[in-house]
C-alpha atoms as a PDB file:
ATOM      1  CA  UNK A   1       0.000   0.000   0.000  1.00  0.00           C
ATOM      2  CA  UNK A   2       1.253   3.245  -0.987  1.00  0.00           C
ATOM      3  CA  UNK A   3       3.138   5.209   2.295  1.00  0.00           C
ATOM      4  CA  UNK A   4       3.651   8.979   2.674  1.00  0.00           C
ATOM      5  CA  UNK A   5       6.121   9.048   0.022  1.00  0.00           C
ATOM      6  CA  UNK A   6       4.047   7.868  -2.654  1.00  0.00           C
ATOM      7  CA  UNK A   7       0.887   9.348  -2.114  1.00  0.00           C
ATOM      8  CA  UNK A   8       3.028  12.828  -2.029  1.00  0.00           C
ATOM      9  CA  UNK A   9       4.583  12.434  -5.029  1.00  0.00           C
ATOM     10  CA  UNK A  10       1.166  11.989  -6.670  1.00  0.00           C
ATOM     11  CA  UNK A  11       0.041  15.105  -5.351  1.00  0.00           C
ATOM     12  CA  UNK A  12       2.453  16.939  -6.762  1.00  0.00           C
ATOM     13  CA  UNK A  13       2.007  15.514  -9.826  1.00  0.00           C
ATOM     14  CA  UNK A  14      -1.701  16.385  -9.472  1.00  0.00           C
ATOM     15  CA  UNK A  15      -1.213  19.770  -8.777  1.00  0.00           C
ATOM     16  CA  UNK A  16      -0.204  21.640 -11.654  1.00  0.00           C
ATOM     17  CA  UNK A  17      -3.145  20.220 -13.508  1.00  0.00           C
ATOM     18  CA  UNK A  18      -5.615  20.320 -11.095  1.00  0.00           C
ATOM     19  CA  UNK A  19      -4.994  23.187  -8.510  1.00  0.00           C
ATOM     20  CA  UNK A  20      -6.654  26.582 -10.083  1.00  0.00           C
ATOM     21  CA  UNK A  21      -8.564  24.883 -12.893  1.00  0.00           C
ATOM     22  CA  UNK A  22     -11.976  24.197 -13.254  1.00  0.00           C
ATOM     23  CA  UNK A  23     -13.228  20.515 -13.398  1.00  0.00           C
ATOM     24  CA  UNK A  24     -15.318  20.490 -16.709  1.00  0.00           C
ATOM     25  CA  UNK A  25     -17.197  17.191 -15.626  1.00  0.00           C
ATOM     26  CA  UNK A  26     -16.612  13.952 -14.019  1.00  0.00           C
ATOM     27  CA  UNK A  27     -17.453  10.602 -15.292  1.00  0.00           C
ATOM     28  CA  UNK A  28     -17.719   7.575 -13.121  1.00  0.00           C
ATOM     29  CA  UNK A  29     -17.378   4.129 -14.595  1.00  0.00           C
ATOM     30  CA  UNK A  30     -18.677   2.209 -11.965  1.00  0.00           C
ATOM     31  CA  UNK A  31     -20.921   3.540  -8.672  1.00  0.00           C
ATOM     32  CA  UNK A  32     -18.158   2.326  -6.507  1.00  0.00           C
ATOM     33  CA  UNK A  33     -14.547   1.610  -5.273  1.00  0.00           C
ATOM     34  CA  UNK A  34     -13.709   0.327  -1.739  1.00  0.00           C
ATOM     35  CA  UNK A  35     -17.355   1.756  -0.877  1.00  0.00           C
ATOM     36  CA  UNK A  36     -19.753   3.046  -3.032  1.00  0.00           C
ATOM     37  CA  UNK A  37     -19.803   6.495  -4.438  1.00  0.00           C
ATOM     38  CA  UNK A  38     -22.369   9.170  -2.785  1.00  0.00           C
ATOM     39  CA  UNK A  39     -25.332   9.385  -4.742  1.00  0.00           C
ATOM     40  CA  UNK A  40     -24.282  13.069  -5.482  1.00  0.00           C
ATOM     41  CA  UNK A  41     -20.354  12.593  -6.463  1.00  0.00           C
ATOM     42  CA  UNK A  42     -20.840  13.697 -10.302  1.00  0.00           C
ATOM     43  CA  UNK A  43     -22.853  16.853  -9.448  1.00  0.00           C
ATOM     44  CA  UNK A  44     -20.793  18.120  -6.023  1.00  0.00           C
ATOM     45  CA  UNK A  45     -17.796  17.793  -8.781  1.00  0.00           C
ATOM     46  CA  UNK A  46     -18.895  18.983 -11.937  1.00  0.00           C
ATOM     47  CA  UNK A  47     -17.776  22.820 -12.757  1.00  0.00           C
ATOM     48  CA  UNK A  48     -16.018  23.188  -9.462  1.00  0.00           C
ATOM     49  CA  UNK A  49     -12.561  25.307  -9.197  1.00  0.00           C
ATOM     50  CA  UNK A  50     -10.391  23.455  -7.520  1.00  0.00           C
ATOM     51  CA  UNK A  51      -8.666  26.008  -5.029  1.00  0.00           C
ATOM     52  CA  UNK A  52      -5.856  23.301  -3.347  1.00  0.00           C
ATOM     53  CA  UNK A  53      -4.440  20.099  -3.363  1.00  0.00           C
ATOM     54  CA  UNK A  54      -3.239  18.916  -0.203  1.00  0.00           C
ATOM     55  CA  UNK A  55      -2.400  15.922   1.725  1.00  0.00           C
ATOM     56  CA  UNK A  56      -3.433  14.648   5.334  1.00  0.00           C
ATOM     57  CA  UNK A  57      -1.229  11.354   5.980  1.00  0.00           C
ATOM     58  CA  UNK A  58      -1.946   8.802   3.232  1.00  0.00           C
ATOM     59  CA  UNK A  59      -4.955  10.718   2.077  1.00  0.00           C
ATOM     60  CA  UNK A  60      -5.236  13.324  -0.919  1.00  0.00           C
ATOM     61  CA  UNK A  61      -7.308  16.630  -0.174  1.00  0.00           C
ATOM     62  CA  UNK A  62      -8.635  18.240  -3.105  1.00  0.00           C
ATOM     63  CA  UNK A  63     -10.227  21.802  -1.526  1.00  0.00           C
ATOM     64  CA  UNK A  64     -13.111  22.881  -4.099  1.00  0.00           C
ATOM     65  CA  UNK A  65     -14.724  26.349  -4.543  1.00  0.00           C
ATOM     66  CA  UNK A  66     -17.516  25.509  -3.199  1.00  0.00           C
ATOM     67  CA  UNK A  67     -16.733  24.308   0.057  1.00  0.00           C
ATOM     68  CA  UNK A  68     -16.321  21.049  -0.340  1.00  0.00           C
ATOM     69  CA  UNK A  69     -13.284  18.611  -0.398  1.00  0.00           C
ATOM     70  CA  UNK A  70     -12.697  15.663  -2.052  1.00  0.00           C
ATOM     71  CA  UNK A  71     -10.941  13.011  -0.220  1.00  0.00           C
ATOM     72  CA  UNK A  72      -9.098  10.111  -1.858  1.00  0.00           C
ATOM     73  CA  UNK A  73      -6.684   7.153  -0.996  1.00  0.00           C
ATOM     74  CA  UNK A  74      -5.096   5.443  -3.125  1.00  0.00           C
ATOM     75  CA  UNK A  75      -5.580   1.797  -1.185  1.00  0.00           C
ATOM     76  CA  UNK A  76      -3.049  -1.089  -2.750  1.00  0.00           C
ATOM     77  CA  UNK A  77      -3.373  -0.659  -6.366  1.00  0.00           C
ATOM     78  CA  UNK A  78      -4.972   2.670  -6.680  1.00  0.00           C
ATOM     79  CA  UNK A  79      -2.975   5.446  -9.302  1.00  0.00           C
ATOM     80  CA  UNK A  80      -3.932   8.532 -11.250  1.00  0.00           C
ATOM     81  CA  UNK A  81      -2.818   8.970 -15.060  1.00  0.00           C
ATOM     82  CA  UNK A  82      -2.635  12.532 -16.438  1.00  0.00           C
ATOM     83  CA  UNK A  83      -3.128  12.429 -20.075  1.00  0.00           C
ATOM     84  CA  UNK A  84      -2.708  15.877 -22.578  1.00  0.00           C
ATOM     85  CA  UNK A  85      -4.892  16.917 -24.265  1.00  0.00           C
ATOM     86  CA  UNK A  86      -3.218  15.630 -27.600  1.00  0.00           C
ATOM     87  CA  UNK A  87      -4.165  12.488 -25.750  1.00  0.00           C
ATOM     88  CA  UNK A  88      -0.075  11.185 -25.000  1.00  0.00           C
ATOM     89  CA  UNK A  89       2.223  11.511 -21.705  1.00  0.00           C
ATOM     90  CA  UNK A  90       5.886  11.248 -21.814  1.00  0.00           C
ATOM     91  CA  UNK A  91       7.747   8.881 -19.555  1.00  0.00           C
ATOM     92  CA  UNK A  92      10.911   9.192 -17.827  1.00  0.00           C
ATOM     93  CA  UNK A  93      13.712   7.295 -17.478  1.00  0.00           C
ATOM     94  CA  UNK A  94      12.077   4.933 -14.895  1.00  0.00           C
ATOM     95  CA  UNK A  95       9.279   4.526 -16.963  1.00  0.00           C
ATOM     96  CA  UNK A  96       7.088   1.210 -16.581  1.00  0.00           C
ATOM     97  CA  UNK A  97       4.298   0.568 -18.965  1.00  0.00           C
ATOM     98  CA  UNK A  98       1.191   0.448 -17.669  1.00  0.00           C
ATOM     99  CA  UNK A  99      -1.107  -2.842 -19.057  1.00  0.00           C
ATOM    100  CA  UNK A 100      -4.128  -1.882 -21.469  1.00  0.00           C
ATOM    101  CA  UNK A 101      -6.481  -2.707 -18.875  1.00  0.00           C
ATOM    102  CA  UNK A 102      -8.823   0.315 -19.256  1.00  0.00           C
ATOM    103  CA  UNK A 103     -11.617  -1.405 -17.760  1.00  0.00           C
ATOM    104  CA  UNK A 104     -10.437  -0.408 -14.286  1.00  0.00           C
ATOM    105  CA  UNK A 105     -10.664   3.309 -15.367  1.00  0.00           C
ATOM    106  CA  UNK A 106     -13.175   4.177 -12.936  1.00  0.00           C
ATOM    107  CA  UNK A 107     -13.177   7.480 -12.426  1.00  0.00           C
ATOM    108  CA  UNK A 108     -12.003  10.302 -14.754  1.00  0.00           C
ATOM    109  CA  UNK A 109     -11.369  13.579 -14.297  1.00  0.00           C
ATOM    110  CA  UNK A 110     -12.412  15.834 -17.309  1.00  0.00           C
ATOM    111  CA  UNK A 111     -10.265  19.030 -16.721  1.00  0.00           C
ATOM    112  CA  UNK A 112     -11.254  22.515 -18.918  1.00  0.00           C
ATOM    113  CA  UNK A 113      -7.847  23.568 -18.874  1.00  0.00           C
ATOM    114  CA  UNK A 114      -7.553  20.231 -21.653  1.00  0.00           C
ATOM    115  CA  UNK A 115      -5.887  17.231 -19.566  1.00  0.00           C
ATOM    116  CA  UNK A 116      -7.964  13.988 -18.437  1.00  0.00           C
ATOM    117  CA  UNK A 117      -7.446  12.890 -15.138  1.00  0.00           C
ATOM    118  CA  UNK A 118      -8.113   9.078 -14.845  1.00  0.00           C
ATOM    119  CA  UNK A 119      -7.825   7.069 -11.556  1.00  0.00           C
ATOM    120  CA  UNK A 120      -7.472   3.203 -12.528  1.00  0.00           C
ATOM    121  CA  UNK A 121      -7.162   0.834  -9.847  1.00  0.00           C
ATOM    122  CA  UNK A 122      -7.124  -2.797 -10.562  1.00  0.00           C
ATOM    123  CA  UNK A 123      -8.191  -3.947  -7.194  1.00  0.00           C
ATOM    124  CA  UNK A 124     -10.788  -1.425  -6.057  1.00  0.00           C
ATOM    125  CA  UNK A 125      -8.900  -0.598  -2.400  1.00  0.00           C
ATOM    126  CA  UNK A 126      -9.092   2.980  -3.041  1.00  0.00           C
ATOM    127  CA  UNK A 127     -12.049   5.034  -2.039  1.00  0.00           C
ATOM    128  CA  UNK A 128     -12.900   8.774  -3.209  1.00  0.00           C
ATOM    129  CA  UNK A 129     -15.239  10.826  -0.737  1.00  0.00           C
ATOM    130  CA  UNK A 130     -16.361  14.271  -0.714  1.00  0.00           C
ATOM    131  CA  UNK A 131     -16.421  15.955   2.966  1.00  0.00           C
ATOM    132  CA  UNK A 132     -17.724  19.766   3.873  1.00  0.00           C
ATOM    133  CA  UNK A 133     -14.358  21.216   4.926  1.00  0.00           C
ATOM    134  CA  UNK A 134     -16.087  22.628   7.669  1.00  0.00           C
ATOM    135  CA  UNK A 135     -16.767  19.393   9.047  1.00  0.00           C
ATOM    136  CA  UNK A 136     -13.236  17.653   8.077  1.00  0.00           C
ATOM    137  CA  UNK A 137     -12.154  17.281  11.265  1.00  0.00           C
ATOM    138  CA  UNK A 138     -15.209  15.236  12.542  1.00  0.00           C
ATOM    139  CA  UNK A 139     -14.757  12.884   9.533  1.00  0.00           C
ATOM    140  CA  UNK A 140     -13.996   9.465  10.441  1.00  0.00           C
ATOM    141  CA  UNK A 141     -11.299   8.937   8.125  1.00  0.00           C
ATOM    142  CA  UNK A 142      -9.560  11.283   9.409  1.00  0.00           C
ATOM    143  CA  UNK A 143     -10.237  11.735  12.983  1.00  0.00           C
ATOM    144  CA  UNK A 144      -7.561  11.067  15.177  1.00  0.00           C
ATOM    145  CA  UNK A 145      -4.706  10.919  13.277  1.00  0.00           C
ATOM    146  CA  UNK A 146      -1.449  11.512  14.737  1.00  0.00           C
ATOM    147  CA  UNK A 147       0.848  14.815  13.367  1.00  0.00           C
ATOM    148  CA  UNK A 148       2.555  14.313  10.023  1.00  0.00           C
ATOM    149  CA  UNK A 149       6.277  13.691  10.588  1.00  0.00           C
ATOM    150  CA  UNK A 150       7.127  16.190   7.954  1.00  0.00           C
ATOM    151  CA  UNK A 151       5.388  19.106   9.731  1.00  0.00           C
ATOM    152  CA  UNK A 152       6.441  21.679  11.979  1.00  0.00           C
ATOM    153  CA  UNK A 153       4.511  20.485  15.038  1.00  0.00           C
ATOM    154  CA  UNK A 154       6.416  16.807  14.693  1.00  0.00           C
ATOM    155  CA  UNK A 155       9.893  16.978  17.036  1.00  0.00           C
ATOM    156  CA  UNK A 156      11.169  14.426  19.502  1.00  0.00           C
ATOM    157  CA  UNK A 157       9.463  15.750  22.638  1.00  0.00           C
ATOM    158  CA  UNK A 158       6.034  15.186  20.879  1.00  0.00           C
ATOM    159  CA  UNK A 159       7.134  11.632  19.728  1.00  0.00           C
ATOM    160  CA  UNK A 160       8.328  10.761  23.125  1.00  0.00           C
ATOM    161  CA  UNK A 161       5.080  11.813  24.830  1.00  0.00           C
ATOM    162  CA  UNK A 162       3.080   9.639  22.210  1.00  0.00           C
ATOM    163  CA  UNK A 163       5.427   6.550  23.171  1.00  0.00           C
ATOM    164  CA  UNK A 164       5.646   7.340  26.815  1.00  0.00           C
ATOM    165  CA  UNK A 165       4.212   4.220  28.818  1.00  0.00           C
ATOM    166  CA  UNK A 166       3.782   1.829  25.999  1.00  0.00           C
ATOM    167  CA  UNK A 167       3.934  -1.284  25.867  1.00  0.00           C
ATOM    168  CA  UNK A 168       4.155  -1.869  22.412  1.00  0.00           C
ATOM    169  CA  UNK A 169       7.503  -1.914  20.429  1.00  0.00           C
ATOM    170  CA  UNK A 170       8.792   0.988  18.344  1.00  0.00           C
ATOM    171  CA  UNK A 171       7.925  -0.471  15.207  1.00  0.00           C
ATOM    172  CA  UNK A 172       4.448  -1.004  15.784  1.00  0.00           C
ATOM    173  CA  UNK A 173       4.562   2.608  17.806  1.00  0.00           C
ATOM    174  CA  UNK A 174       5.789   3.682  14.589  1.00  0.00           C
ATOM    175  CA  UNK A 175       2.926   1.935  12.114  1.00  0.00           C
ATOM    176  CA  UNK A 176      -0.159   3.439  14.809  1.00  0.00           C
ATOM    177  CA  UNK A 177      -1.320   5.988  12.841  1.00  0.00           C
ATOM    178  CA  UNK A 178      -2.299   7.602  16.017  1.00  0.00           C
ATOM    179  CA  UNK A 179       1.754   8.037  16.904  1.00  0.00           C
ATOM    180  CA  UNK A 180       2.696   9.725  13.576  1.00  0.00           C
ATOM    181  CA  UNK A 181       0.890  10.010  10.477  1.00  0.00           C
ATOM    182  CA  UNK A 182       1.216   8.671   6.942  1.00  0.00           C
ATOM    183  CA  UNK A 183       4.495   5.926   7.943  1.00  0.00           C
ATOM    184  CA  UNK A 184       3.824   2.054   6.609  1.00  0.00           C
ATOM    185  CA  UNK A 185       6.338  -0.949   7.471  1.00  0.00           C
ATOM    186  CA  UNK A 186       9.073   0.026   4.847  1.00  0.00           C
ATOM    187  CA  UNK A 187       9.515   3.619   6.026  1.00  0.00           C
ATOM    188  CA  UNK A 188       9.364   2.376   9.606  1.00  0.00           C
ATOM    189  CA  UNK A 189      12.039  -0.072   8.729  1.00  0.00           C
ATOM    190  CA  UNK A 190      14.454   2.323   7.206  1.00  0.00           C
ATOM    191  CA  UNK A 191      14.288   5.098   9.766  1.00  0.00           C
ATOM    192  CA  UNK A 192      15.143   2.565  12.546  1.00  0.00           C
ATOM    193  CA  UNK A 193      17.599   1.160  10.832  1.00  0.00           C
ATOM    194  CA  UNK A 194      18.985   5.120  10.118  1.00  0.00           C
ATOM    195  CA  UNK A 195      18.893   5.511  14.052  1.00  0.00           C
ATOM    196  CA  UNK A 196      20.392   1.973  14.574  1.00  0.00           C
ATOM    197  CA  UNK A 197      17.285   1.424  16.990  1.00  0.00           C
ATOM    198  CA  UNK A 198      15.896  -2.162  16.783  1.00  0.00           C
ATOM    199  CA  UNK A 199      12.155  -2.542  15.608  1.00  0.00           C
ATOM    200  CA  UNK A 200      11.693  -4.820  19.091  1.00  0.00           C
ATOM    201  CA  UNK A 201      12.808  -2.093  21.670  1.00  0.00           C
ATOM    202  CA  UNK A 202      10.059  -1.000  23.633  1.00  0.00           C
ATOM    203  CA  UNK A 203       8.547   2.054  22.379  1.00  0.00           C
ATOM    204  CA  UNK A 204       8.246   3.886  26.074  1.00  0.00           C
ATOM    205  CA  UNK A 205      12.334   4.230  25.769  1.00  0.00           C
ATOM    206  CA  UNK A 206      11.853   7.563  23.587  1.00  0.00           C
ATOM    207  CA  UNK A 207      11.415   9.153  26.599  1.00  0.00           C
ATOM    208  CA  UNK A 208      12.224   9.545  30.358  1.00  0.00           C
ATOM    209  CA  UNK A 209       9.772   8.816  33.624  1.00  0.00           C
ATOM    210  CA  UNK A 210       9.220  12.662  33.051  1.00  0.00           C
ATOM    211  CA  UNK A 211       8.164  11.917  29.152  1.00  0.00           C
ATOM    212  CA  UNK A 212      10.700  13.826  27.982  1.00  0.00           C
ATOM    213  CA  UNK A 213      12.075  12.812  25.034  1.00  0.00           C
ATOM    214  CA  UNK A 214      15.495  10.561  24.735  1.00  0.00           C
ATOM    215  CA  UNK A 215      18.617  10.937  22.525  1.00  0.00           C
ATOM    216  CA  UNK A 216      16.779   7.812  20.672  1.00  0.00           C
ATOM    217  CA  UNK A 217      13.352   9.821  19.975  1.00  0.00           C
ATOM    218  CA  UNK A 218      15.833  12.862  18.395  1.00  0.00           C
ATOM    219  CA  UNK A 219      17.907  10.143  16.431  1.00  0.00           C
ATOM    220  CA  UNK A 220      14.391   8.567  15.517  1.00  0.00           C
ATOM    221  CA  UNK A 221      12.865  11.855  14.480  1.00  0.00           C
ATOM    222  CA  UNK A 222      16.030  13.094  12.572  1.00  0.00           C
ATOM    223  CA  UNK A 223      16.113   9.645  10.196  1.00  0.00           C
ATOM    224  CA  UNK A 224      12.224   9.557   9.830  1.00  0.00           C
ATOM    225  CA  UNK A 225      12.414  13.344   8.144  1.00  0.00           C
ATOM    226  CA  UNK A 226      15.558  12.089   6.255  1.00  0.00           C
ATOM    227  CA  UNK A 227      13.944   8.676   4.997  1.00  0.00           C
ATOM    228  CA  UNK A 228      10.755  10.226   3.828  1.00  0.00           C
ATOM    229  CA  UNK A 229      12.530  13.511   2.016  1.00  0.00           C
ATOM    230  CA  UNK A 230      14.891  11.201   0.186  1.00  0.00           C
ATOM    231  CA  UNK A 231      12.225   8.987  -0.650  1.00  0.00           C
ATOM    232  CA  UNK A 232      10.017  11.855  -2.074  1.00  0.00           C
ATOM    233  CA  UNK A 233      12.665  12.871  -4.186  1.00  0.00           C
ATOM    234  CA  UNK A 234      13.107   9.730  -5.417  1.00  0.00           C
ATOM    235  CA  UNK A 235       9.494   9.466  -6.467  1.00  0.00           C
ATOM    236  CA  UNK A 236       8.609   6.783  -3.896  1.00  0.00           C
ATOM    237  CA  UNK A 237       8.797   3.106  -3.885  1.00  0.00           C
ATOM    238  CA  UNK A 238       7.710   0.956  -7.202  1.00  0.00           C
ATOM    239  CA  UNK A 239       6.984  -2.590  -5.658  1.00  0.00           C
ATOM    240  CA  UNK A 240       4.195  -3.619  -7.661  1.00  0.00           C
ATOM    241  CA  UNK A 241       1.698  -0.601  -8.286  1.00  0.00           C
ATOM    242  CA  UNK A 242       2.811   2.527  -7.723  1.00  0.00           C
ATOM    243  CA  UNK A 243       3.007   4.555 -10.584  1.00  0.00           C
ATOM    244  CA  UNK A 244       3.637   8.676 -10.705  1.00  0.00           C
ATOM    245  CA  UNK A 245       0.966  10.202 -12.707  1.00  0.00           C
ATOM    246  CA  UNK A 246       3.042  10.337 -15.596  1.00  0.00           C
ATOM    247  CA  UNK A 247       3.480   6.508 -15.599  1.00  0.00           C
ATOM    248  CA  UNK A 248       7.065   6.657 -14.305  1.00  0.00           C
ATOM    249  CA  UNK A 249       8.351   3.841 -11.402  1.00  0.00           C
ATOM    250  CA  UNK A 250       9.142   5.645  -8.575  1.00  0.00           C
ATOM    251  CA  UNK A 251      13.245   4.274  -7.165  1.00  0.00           C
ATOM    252  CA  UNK A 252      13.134   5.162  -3.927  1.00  0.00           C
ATOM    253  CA  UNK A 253      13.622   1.091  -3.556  1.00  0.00           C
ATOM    254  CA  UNK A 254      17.090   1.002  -5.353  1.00  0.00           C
ATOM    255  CA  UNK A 255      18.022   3.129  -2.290  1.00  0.00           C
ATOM    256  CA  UNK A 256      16.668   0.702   0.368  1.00  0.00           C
ATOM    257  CA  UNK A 257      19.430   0.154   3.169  1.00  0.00           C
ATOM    258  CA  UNK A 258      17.404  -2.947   4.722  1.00  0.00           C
ATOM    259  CA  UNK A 259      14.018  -3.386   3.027  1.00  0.00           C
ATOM    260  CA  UNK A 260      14.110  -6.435   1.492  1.00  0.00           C
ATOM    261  CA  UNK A 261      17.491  -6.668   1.568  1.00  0.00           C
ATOM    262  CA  UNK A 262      17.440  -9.610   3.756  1.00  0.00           C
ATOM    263  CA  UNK A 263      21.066 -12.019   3.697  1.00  0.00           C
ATOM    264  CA  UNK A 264      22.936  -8.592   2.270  1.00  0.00           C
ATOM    265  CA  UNK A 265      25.341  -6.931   4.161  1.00  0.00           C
ATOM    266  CA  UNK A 266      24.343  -4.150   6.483  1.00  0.00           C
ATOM    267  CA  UNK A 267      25.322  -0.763   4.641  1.00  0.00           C
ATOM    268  CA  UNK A 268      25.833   0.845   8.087  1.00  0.00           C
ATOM    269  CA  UNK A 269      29.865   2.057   7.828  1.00  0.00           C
ATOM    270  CA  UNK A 270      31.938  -0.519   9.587  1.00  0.00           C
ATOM    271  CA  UNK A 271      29.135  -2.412  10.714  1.00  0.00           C
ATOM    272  CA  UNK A 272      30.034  -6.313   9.765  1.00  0.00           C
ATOM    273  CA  UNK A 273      26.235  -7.485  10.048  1.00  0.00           C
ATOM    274  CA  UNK A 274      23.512  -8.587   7.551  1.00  0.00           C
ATOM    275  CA  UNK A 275      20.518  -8.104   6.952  1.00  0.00           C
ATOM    276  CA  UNK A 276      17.979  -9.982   8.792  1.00  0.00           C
ATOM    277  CA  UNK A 277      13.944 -10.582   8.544  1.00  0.00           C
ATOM    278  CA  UNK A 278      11.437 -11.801  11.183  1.00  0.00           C
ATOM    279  CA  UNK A 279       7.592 -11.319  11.262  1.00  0.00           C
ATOM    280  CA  UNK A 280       6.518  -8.854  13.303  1.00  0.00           C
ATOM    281  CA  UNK A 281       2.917  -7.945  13.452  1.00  0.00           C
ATOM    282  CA  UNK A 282       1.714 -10.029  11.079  1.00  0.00           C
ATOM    283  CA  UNK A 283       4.378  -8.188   8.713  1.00  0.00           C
ATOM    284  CA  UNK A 284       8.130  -8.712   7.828  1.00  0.00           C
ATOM    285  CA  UNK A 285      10.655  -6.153   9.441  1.00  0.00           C
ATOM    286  CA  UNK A 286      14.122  -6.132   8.043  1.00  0.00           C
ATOM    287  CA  UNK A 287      16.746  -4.549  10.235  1.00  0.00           C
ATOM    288  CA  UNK A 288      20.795  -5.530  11.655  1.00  0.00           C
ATOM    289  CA  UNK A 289      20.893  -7.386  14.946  1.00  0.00           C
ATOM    290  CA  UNK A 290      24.476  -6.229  14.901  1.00  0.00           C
ATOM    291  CA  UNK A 291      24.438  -2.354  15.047  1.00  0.00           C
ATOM    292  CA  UNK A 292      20.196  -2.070  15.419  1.00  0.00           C
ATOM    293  CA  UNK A 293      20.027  -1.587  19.229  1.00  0.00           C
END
């Protein structure tokens, strides 16, 4: 499932074609995804300006004149395809093609500025829903979501007061949406393994009886910002559907320092380990027993 990196390297792929234009009209292909479109999708969309296109953890916000906001996720397989108006896009270097399977087109967006917005995904894990913005807060996808590690308001003392008391271990503190928002299982493995912190150590030892935060929660905090710029330059991760909008891979994954990369050597300097895997969660974690403490 597409992570932080991903899903913001589709917005800003979105953005030039969609922020300050009008949507023309919207055409659904089906009346549902992950959960069925509102009965009033096509007609809250059609003619609207859209004013913004922003992101809240894992989630696309597309602000619209009118009040509104549409709110999308991308689920496993979900991606969006810009097309020109001449009806071609040109891919980069990293460019995969993309299989003629039109039929899971399902919804496209019909832009009056020329380009054709199409969201195809294969699986149907993605979900599109339009929210009053003046009742965004209160919406249940979105309620209770932890800060976005990117932002200004994400530091080690509010990380360490999150994990105080826990029970859990830092890789599953670090997956809890509630903790910090927008991370998945391969971020959460790289940035530990960028603070040489095991995924087993007990989340509660980012901070002190007095929840202040540890020299691990500032190591932690310093290689999650790291890990997810470098991986937004990079365009993301391309394990099986992520796509940029202009059908480019993203290759954040040629840059992996543990994610599968199990039985490699550990890229840490001077550190003699390998790589190792063990299911954690229900999900693999790759890290170095040697210098992951």
């Amino acid at each position: 499932m597409p992570e932080l990196p991903e899903v913001e390297t589709v917005r800003r792929g979105l953005q030039p074609v969609m922020e300050g234009h009008r949507i023309a009209r919207v055409e659904t292909r089906r009346g549902d995804l992950r959960f069925p479109l509102q009965a009033d999708f096509v007609r809250r969309l059609d003619g609207q300006i859209v004013t913004g296109l922003g992101r809240r953890a894992k989630y696309l916000l597309c602000d619209l004149a009118s009040g509104d906001v549409l709110v999308m996720h991308l689920g496993m397989s979900g991606s969006f395809r810009v097309v020109a108006a001449e009806g071609a896009t040109t891919p980069g270097a990293f460019h995969h093609p993309r299989g003629d399977a039109r039929a899971h087109d399902h919804v496209v967006f019909y832009m009056a500025s020329g380009p054709t917005i199409l969201f195809n995904d294969p699986r149907r894990f993605g979900y599109m829903k339009i929210v009053a913005r003046s009742a965004l807060e209160r919406e249940p996808l979105l309620k209770g979501l932890g800060p976005e590690p990117l932002g200004n308001e994400f530091d080690a003392a509010v990380l360490a007061d999150a994990c105080a008391g826990k029970k859990t271990s830092l890789k599953a503190a670090l997956l809890d949406q509630r903790v910090v928002a927008g991370i998945g299982n391969i971020y959460a493995c790289e940035a530990l393994h960028r603070a040489r912190l095991s995924p087993r150590r007990s989340a509660a030892t980012l901070a002190t009886r007095g929840r202040a935060p540890t020299d691990h929660a500032r190591r932690l905090v310093t290689a999650i910002r790291a890990v997810l710029n470098d991986a937004i330059a990079a365009g993301g991760s391309s394990l099986r559907d992520h796509r940029q909008t202009n059908g480019e891979l993203g290759y954040f994954q040629k840059s992996f320092r543990v994610y599968d990369r199990e039985g490699e050597k550990c890229s840490t300097p001077k550190c003699k380990g390998k790589v190792r895997r063990f299911t954690q969660n229900g999900r693999s974690t790759f890290w170095c027993p040697v210098c992951q403490k």
